[in-house]
N, C-alpha and C. Protein backbone atom coordinates (compact mmCIF):
# COMPACT_ATOMS: atom_id res chain seq x y z
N UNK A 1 0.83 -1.19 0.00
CA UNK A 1 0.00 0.00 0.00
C UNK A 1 0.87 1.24 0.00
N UNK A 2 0.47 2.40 -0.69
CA UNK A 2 1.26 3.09 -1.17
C UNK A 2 0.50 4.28 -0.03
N UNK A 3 1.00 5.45 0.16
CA UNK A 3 0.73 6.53 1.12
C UNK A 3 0.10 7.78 -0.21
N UNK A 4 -1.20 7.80 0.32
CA UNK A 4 -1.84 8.70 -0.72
C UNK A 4 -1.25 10.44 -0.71
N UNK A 5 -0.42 10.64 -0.13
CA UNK A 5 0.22 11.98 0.01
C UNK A 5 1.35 11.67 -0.66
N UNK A 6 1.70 10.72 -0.54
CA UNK A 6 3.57 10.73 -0.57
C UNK A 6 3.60 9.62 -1.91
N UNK A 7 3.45 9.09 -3.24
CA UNK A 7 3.16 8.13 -3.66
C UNK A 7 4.49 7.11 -3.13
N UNK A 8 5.89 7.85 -3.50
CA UNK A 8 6.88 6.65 -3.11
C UNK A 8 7.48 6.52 -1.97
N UNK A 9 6.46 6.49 -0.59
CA UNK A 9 6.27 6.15 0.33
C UNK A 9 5.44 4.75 0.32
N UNK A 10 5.85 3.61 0.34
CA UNK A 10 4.86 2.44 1.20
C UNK A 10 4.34 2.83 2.39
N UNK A 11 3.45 2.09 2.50
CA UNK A 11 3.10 1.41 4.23
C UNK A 11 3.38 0.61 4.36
N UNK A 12 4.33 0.09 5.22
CA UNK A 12 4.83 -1.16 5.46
C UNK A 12 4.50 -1.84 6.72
N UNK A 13 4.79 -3.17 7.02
CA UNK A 13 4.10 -3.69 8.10
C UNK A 13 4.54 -4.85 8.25
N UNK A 14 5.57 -5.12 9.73
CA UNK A 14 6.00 -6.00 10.49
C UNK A 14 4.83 -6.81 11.63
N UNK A 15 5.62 -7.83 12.05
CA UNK A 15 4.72 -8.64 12.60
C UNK A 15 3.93 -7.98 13.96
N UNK A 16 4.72 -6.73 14.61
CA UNK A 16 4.20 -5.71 15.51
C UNK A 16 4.38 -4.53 15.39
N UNK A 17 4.83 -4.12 14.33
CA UNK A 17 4.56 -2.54 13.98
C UNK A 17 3.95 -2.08 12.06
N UNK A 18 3.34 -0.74 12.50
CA UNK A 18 2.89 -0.30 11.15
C UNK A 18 4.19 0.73 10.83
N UNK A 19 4.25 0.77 9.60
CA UNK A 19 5.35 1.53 9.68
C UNK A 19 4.92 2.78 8.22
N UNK A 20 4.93 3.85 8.47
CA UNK A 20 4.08 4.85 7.55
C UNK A 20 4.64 6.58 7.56
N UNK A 21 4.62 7.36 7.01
CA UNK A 21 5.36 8.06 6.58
C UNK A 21 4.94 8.89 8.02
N UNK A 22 5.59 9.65 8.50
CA UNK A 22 5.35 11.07 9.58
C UNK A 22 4.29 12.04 9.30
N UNK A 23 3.54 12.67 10.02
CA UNK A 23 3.01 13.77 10.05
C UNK A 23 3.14 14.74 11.16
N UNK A 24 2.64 15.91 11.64
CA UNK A 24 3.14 16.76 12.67
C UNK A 24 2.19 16.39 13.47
N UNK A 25 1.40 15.64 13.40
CA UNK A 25 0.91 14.91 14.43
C UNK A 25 1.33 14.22 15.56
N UNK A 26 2.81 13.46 14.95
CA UNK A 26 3.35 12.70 15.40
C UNK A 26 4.45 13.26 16.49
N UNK A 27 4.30 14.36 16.75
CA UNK A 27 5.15 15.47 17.45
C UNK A 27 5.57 15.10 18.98
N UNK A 28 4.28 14.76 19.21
CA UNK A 28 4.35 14.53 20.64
C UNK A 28 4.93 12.83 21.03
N UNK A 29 4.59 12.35 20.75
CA UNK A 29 5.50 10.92 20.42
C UNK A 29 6.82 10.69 20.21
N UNK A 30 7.28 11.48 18.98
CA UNK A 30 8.69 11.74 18.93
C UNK A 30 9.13 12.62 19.85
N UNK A 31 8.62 13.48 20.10
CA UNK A 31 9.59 14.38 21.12
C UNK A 31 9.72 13.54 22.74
N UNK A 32 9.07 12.23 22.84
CA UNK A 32 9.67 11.50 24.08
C UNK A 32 10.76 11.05 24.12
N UNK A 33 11.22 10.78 22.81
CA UNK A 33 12.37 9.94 22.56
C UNK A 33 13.66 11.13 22.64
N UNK A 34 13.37 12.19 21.25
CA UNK A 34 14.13 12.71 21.02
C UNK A 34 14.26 13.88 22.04
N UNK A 35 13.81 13.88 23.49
CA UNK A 35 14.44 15.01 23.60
C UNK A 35 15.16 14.02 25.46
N UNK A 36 15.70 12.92 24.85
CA UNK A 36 16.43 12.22 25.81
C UNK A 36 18.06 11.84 25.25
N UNK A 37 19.55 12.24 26.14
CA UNK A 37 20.16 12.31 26.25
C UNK A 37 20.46 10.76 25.63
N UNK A 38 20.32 9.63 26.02
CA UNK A 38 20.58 8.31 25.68
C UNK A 38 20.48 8.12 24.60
N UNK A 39 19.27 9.08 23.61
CA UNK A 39 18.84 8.61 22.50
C UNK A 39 19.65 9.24 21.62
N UNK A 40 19.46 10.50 21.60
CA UNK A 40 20.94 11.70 20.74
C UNK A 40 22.04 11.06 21.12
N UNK A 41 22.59 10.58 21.74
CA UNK A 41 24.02 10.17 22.38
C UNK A 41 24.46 9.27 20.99
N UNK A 42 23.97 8.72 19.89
CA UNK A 42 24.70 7.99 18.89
C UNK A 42 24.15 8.88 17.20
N UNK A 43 23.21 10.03 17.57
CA UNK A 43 22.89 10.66 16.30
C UNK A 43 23.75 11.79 16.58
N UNK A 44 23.43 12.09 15.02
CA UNK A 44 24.54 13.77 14.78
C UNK A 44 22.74 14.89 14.98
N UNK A 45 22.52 15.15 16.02
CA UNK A 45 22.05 15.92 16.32
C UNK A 45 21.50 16.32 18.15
N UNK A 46 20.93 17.56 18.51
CA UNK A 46 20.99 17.77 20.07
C UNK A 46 19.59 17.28 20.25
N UNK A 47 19.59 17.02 21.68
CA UNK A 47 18.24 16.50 22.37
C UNK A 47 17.20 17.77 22.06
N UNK A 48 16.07 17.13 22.20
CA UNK A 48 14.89 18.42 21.44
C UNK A 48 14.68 19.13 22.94
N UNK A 49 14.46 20.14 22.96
CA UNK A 49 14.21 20.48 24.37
C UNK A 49 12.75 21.01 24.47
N UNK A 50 11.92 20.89 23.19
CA UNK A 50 10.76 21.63 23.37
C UNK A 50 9.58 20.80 21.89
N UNK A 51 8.65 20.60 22.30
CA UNK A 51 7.19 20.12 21.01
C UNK A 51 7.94 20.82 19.98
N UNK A 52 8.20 22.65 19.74
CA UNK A 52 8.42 22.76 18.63
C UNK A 52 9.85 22.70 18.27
N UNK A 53 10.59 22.14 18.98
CA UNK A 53 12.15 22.06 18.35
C UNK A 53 11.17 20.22 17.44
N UNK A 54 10.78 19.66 18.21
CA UNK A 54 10.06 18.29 17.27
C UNK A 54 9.11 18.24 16.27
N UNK A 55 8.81 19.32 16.43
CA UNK A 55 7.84 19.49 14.92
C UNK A 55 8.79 20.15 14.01
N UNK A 56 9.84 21.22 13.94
CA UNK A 56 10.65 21.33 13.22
C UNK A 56 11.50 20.44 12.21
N UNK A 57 11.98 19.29 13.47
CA UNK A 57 12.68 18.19 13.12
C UNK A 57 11.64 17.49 12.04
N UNK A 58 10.38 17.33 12.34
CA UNK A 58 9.39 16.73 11.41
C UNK A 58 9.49 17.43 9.86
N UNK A 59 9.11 18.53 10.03
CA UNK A 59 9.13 19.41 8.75
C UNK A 59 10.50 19.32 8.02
N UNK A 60 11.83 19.49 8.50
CA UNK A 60 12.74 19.15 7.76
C UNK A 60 13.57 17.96 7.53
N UNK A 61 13.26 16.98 8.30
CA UNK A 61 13.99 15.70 7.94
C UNK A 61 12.88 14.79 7.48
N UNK A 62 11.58 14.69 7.93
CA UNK A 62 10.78 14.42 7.47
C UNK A 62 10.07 14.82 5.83
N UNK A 63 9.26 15.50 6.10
CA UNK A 63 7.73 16.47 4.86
C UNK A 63 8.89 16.92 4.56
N UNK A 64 9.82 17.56 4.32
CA UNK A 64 10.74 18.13 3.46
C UNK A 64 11.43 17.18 2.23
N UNK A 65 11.78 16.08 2.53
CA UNK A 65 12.37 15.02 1.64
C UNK A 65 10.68 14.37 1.23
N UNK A 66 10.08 13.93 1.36
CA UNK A 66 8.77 13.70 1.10
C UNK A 66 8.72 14.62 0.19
N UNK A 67 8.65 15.49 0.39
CA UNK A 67 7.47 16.80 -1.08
C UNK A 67 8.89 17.01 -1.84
N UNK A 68 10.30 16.65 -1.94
CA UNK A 68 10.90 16.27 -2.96
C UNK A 68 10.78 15.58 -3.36
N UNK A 69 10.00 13.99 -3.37
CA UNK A 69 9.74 12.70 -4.03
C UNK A 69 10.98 11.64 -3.52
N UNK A 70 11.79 11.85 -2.46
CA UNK A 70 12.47 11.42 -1.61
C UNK A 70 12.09 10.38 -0.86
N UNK A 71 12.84 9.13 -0.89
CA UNK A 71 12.57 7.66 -0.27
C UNK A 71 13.41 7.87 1.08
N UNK A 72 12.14 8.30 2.31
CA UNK A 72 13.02 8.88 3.57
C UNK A 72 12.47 7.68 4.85
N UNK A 73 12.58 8.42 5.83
CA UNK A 73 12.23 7.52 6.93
C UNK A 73 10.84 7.63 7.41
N UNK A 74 10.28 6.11 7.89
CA UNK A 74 8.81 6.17 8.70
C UNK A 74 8.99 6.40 9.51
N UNK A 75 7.74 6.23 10.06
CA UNK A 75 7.42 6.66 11.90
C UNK A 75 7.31 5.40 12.05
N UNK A 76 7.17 4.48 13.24
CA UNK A 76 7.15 2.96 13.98
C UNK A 76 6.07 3.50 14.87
N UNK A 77 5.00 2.66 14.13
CA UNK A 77 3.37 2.56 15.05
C UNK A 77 3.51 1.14 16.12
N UNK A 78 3.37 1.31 17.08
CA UNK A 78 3.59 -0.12 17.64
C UNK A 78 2.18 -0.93 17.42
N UNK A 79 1.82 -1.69 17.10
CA UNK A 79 0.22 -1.79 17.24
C UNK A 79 -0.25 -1.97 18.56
N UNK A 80 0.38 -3.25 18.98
CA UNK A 80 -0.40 -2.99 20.80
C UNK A 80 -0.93 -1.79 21.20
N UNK A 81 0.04 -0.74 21.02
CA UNK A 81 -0.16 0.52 21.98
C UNK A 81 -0.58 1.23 21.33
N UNK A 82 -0.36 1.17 19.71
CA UNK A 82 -1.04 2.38 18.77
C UNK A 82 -0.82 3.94 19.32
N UNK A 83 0.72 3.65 19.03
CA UNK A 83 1.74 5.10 19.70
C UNK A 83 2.83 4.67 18.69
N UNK A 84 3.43 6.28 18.27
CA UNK A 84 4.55 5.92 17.61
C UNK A 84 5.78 5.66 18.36
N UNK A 85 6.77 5.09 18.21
CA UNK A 85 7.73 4.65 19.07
C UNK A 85 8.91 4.80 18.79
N UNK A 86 8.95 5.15 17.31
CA UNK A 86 10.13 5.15 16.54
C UNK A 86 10.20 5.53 14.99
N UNK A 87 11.12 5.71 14.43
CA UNK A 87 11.51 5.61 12.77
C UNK A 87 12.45 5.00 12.34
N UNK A 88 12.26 5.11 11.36
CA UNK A 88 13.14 3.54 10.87
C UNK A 88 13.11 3.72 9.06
N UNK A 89 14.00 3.97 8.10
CA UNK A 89 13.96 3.67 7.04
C UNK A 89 15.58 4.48 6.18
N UNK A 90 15.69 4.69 4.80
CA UNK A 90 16.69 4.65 4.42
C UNK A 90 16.86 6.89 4.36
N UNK A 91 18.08 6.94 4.41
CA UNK A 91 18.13 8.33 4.71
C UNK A 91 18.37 9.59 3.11
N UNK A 92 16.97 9.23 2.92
CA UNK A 92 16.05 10.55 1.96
C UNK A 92 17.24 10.02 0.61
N UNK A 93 16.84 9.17 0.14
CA UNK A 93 17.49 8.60 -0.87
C UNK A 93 16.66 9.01 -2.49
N UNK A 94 16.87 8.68 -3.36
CA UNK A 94 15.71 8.86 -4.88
C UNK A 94 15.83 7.60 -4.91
N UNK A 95 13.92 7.86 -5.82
CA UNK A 95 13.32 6.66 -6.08
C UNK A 95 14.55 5.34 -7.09
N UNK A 96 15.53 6.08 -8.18
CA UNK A 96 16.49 5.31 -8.76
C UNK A 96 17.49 4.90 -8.00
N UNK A 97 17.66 5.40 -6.90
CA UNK A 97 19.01 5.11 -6.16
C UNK A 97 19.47 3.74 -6.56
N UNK A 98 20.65 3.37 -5.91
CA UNK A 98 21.19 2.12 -6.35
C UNK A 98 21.66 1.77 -4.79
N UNK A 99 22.08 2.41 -3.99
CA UNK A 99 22.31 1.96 -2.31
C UNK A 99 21.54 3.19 -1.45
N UNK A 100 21.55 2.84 -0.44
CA UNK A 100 21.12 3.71 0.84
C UNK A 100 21.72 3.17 1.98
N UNK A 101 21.37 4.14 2.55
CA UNK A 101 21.72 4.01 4.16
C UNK A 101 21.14 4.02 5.17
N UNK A 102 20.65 2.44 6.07
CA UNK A 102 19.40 2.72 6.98
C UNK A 102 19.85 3.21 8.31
N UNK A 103 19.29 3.87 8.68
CA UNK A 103 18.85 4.70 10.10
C UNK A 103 17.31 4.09 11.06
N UNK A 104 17.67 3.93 11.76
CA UNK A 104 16.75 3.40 13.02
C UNK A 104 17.19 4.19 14.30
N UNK A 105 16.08 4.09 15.07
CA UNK A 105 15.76 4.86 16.25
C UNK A 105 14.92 4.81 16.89
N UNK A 106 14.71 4.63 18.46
CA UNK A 106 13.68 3.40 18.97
C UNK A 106 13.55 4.11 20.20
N UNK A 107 12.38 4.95 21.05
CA UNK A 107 12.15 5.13 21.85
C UNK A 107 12.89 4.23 23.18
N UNK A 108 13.49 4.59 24.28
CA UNK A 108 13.91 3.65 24.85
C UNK A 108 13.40 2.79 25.79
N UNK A 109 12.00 3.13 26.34
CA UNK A 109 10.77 2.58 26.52
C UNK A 109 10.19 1.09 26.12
N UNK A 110 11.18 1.26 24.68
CA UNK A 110 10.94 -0.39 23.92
C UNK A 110 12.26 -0.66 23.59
N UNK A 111 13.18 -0.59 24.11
CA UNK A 111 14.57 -1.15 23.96
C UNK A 111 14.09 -2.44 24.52
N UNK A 112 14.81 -3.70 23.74
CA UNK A 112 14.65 -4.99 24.96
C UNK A 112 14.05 -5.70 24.14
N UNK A 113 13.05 -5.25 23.02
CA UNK A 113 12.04 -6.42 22.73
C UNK A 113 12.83 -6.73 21.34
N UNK A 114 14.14 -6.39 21.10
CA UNK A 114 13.79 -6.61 19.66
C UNK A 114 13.76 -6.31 18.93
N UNK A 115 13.15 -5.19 18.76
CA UNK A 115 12.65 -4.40 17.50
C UNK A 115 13.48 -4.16 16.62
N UNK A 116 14.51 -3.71 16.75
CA UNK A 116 15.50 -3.30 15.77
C UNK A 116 15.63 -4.31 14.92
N UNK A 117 15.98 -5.36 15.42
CA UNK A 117 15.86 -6.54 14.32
C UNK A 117 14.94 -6.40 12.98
N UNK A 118 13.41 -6.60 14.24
CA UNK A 118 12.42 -6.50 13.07
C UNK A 118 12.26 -6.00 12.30
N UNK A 119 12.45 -4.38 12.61
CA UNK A 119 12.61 -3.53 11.82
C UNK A 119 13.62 -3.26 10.46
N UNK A 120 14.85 -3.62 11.18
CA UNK A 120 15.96 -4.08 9.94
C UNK A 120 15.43 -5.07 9.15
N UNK A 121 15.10 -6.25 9.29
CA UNK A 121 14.83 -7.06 8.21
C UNK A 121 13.66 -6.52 7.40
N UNK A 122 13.07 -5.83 7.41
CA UNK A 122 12.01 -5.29 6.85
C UNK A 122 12.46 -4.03 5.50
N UNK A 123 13.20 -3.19 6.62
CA UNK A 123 14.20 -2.54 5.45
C UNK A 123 14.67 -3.27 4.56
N UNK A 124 15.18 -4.65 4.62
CA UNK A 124 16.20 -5.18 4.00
C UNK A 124 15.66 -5.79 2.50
N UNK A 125 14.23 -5.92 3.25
CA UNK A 125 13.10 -6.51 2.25
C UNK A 125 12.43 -5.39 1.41
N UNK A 126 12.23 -4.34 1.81
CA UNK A 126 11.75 -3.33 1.23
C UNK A 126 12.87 -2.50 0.39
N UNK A 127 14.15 -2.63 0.80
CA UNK A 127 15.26 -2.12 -0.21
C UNK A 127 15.69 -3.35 -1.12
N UNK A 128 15.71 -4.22 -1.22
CA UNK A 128 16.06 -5.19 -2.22
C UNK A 128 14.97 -5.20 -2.83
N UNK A 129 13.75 -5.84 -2.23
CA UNK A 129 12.64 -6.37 -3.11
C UNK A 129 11.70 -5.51 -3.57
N UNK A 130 11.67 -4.40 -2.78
CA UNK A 130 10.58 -3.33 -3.71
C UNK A 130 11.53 -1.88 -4.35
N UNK A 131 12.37 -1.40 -3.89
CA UNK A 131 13.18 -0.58 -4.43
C UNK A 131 13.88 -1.30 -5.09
N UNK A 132 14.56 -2.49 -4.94
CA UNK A 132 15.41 -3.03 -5.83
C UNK A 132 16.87 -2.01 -5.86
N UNK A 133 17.23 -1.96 -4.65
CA UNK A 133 18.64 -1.24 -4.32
C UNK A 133 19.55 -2.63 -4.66
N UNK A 134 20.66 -1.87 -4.93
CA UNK A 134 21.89 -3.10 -5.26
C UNK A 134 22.64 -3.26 -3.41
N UNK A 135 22.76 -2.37 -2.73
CA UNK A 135 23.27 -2.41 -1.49
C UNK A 135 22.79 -1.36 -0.36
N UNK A 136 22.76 -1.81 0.84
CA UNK A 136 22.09 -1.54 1.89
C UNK A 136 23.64 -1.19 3.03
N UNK A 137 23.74 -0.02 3.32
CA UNK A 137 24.34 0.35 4.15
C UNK A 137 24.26 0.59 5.49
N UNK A 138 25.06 0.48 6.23
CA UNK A 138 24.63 0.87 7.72
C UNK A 138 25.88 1.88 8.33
N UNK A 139 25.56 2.39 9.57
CA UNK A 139 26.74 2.96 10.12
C UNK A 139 26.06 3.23 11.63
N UNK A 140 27.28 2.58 12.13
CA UNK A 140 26.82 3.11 13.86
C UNK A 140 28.65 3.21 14.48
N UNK A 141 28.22 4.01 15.38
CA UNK A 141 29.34 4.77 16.52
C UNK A 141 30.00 3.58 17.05
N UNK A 142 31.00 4.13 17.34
CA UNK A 142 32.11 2.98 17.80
C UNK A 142 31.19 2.40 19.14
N UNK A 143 30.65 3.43 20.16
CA UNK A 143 30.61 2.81 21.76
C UNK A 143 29.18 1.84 21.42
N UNK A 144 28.80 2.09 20.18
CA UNK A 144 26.92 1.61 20.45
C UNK A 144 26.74 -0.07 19.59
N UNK A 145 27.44 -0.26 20.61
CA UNK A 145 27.81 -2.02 20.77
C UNK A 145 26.62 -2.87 20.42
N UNK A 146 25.48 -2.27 20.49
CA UNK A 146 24.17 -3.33 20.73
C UNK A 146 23.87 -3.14 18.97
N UNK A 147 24.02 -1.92 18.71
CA UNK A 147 23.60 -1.93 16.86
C UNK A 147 24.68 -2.80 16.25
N UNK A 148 25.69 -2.88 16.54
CA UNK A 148 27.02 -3.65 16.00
C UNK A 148 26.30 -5.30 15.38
N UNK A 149 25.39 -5.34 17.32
CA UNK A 149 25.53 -6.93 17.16
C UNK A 149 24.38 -7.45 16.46
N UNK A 150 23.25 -6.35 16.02
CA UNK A 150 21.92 -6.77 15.39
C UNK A 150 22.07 -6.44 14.10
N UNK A 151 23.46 -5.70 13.42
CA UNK A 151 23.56 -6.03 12.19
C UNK A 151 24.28 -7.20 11.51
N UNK A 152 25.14 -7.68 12.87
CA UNK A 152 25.89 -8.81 12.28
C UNK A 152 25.16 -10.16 12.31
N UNK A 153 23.93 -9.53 13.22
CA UNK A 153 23.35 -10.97 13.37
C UNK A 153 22.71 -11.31 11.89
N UNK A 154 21.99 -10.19 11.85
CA UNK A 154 21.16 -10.49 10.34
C UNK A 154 21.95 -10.92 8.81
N UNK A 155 23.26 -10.61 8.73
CA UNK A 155 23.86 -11.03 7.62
C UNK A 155 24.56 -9.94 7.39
N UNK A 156 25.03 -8.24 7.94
CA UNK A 156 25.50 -7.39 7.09
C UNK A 156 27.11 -7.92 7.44
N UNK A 157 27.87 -7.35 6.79
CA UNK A 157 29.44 -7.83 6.63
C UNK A 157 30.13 -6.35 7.19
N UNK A 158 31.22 -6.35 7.71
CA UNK A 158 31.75 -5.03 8.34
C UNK A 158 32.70 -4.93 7.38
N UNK A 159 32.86 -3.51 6.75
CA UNK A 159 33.70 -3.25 5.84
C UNK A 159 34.78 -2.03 6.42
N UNK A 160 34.78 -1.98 7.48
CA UNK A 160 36.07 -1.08 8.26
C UNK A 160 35.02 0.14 9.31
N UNK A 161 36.36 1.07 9.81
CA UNK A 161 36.22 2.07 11.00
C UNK A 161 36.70 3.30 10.26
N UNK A 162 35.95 4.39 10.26
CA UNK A 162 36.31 5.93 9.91
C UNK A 162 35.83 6.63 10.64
N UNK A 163 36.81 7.87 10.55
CA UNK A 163 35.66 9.28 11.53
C UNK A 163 34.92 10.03 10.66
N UNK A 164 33.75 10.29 11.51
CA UNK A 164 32.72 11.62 10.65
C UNK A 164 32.60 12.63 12.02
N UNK A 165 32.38 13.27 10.85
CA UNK A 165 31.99 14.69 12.22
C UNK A 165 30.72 15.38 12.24
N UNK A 166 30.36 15.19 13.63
CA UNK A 166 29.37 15.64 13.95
C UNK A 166 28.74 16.79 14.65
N UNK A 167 27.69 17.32 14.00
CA UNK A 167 27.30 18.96 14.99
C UNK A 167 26.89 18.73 16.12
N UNK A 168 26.87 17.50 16.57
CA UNK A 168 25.77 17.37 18.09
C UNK A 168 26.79 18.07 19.45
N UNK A 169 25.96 18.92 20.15
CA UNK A 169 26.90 19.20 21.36
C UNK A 169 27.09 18.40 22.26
N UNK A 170 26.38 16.70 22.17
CA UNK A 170 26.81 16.04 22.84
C UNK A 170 28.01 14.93 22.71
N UNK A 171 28.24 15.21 21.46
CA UNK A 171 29.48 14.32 20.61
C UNK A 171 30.83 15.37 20.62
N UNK A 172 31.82 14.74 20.54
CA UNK A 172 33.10 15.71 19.86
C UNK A 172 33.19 15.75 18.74
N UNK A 173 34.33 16.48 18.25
CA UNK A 173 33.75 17.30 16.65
C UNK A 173 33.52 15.86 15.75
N UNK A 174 34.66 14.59 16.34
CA UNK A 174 34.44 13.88 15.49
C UNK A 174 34.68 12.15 16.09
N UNK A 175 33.63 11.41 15.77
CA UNK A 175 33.45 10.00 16.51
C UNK A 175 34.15 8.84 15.46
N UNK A 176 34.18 8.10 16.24
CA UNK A 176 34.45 6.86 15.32
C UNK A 176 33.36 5.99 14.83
N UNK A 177 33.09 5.94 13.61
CA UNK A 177 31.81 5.27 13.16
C UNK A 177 32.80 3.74 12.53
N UNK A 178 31.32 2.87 12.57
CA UNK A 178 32.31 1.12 11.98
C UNK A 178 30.78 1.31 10.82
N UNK A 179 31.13 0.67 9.56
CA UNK A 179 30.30 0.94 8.42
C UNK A 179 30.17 -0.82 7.58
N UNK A 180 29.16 -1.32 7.58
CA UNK A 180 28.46 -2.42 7.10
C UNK A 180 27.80 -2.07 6.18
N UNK A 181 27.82 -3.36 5.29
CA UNK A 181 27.00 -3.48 3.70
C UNK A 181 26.30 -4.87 3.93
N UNK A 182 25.59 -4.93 2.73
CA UNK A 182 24.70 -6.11 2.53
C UNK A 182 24.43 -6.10 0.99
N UNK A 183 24.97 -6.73 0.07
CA UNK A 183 24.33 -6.65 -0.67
C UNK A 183 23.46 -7.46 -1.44
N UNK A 184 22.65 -7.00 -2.63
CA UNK A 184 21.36 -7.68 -2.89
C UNK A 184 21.48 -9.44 -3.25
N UNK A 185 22.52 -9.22 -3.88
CA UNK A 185 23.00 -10.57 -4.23
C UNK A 185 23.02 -11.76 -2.93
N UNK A 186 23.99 -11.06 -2.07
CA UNK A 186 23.96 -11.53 -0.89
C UNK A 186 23.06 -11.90 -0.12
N UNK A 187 21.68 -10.72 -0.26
CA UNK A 187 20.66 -10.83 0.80
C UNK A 187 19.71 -11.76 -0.41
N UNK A 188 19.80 -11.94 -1.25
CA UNK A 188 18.60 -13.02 -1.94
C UNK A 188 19.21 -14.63 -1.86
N UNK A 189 20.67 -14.50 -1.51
CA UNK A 189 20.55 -15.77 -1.43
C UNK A 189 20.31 -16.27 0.19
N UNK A 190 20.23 -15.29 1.06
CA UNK A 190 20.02 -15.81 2.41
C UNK A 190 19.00 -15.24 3.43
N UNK A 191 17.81 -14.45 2.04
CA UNK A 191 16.90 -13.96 2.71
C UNK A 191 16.27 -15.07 3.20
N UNK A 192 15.89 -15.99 2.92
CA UNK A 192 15.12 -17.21 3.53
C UNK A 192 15.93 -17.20 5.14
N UNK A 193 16.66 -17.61 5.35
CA UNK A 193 18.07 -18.07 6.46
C UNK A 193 17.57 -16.30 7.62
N UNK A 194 17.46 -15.35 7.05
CA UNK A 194 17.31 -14.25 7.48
C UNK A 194 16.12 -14.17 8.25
N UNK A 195 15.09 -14.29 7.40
CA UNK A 195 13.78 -14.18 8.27
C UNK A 195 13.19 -15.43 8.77
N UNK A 196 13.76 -16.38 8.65
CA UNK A 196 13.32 -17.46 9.75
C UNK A 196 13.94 -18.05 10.67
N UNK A 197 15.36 -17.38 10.57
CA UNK A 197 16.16 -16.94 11.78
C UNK A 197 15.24 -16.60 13.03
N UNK A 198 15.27 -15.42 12.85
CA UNK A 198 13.94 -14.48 14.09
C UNK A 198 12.57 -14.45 14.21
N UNK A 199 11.77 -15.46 12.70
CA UNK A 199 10.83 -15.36 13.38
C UNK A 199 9.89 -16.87 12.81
């Protein structure tokens, strides 16, 4: 199902979350997450300190790549709770792209269950099999040990350590990021092995 605002936006949908493009609706939801120290502590940006520093964030990382025709990130509906909890998708890529780079981010409220997993394999399925990307990138911070181990679980391969630099005032100018691939080739021959791994 396609998002009647956004056409190359899906709706996508894991075994416990809906996963669907943002609105400024979603303000108050995200701003639980994002305006906590734990959660900024591995993004290049500062904790929100206010609803409208989070509706901002909506309008430009969000509806901004959207009303360019930009393949950006959802919001994470949990269904149980029917609250958003999170986003999760590739970072404001075009519909031709040939790789991206996924980004996830998870209220910490629901750290513990999982999710990231789920969520990754879903990307993985939605960038190979419906975008038809040739490769799927990742990147996480040297200290954030737990993303390390839920990309290696799923199949991505580590292709080395570089610094980037970041504006966040809670980072120094510049961190050590470790950077993983997957590619399509790769993930079709072991998407089976992948998703019945976890579920």
């Amino acid at each position: 199902m396609h998002d009647s605002k956004y056409p190359q936006m899906k709706i996508l949908e894991t075994k416990r979350c809906i996963l669907r493009p943002a609105t400024l609706d979603d303000a108050f939801d995200l701003f639980q997450y994002y305006k906590q120290d734990i959660v900024v502590k591995y993004l290049p940006l500062n904790k929100h300190k206010s609803l409208n520093d989070t509706k901002r964030f909506i309008q430009v990382f969000f509806l901004h790549n959207y009303k360019q025709g930009k393949i950006g990130h959802f919001v994470v509906v949990f269904k149980k709770d029917k609250k958003v909890i999170g986003n999760v998708g590739f970072n404001n890529i075009l519909k031709d792209a040939l790789e991206g780079e996924i980004g996830i981010c998870i209220n910490p409220e629901y750290w513990g269950y999982n999710l990231s997993t789920e969520l990754a394999i879903e990307m993985l399925r939605y960038g190979f099999e419906d975008l038809n990307l040739k490769k799927v990138i990742a990147t996480t911070f040297d200290k954030n040990k737990y993303s390390k181990k839920t990309l290696e679980n799923i199949g991505f391969y580590y292709t080395g350590e570089y610094k980037k630099k970041v504006n966040s005032l809670v980072q120094p100018k510049s961190v050590i990021c470790h950077k993983y691939e997957m590619s399509q080739n790769s993930y079709m021959k072991n998407s089976y092995k992948i998703n019945h791994k976890f579920y």
